[in-house]
Protein backbone atom coordinates (compact mmCIF):
# COMPACT_ATOMS: atom_id res chain seq x y z
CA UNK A 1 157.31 183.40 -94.01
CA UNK A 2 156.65 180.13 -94.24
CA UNK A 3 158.36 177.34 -91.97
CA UNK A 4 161.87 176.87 -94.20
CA UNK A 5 162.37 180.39 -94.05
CA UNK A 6 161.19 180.66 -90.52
CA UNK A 7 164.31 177.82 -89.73
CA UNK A 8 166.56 179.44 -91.86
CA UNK A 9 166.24 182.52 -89.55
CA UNK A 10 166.33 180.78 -86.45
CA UNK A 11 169.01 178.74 -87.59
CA UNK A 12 171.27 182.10 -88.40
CA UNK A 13 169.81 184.52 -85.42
CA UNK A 14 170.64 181.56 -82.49
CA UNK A 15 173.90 180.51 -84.57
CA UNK A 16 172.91 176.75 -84.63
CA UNK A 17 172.16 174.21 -87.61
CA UNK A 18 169.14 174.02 -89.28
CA UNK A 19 168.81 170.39 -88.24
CA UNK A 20 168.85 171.80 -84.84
CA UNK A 21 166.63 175.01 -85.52
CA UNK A 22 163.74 172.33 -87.13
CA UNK A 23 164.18 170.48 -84.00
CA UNK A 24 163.60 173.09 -81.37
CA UNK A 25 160.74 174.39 -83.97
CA UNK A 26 159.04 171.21 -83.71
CA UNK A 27 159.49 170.85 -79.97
CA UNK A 28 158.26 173.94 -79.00
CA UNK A 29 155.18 173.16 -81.67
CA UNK A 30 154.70 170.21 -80.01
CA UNK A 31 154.55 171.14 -76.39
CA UNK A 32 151.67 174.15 -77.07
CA UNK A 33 149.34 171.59 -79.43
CA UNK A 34 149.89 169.47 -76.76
CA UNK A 35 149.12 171.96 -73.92
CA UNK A 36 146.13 173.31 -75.76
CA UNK A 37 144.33 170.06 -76.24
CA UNK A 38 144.36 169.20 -73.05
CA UNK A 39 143.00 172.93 -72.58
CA UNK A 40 146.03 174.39 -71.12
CA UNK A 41 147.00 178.38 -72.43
CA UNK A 42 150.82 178.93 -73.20
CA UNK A 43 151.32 182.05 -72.17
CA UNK A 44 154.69 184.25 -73.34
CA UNK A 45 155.45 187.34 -71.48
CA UNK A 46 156.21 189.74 -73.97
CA UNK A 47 154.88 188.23 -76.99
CA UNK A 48 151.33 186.08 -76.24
CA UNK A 49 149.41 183.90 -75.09
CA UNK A 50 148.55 180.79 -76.78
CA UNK A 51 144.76 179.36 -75.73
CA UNK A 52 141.60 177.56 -76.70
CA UNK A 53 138.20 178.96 -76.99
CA UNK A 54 134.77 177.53 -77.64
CA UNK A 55 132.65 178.33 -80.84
CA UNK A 56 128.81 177.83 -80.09
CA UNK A 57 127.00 176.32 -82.72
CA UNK A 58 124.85 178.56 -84.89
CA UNK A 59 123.25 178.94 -87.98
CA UNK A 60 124.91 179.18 -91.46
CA UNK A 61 124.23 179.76 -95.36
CA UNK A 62 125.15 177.83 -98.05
CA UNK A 63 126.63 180.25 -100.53
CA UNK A 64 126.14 178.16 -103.44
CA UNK A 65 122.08 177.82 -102.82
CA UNK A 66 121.29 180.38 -99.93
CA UNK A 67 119.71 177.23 -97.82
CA UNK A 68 120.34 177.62 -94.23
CA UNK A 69 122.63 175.07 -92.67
CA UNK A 70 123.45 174.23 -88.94
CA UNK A 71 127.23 174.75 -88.11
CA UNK A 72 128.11 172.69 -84.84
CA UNK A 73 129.62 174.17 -82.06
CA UNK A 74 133.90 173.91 -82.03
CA UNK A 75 136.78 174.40 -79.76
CA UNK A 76 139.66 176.30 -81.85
CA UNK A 77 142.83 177.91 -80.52
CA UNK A 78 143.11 181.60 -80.26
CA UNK A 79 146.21 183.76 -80.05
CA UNK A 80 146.28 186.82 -78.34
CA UNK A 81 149.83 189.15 -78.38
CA UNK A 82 151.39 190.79 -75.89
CA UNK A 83 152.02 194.35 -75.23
CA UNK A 84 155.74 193.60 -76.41
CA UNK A 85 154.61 192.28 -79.51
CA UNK A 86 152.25 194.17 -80.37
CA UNK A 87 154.30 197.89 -79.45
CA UNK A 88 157.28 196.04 -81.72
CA UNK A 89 155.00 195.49 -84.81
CA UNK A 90 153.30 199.08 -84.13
CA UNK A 91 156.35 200.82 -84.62
C-alpha cells in the first residue's frame, strides 16, 4: 500500500475527504519524525512503538571487489508492534 492508497482508505474508513485524510497523514508523520529526532519514542498502545536506536560502526565488504570498508556508526528509527498488532496480523 503505498501512501495514495493508504489516504484513500483513511479517507473512506473515518468518512472524511482525502484533502483532509492527507492532512492528518502528514500531521501525524510529522509529529513522530519530529519526536524521534529529538530522540523521543512514540509509543501506541495497541499497535507500537515508534523509537530510535544507535548502529555502532563496524566493518564492511565491498561486494563489487571484496575490499574491506569502514561503515560509521548511525542512529536509525526502529519500530516495534504491539501485542494488538501483532495478535491482529497473526490471525
Amino acid at each position: 500500500m503505498n501512501k495514495a492508497q493508504l489516504v484513500e482508505k483513511i479517507s473512506t474508513d473515518a468518512e472524511i475527504s482525502k484533502a483532509a485524510a492527507t492532512r492528518a497523514l502528514d500531521a501525524f508523520t510529522g509529529a513522530v519524525t519530529s519526536s524521534l529526532k529529538e530522540g523521543n519514542s512514540v509509543a501506541l498502545v495497541g499497535f507500537g512503538t515508534f523509537s530510535v536506536k544507535e548502529r555502532a560502526a563496524r566493518t564492511g565488504r565491498n561486494p563489487q571487489t571484496g575490499a574491506e570498508i569502514q561503515i560509521s556508526a548511525a542512529t536509525i528509527p526502529s519500530f516495534k508492534p504491539g501485542k494488538g498488532l501483532k495478535d491482529q496480523v497473526n490471525l
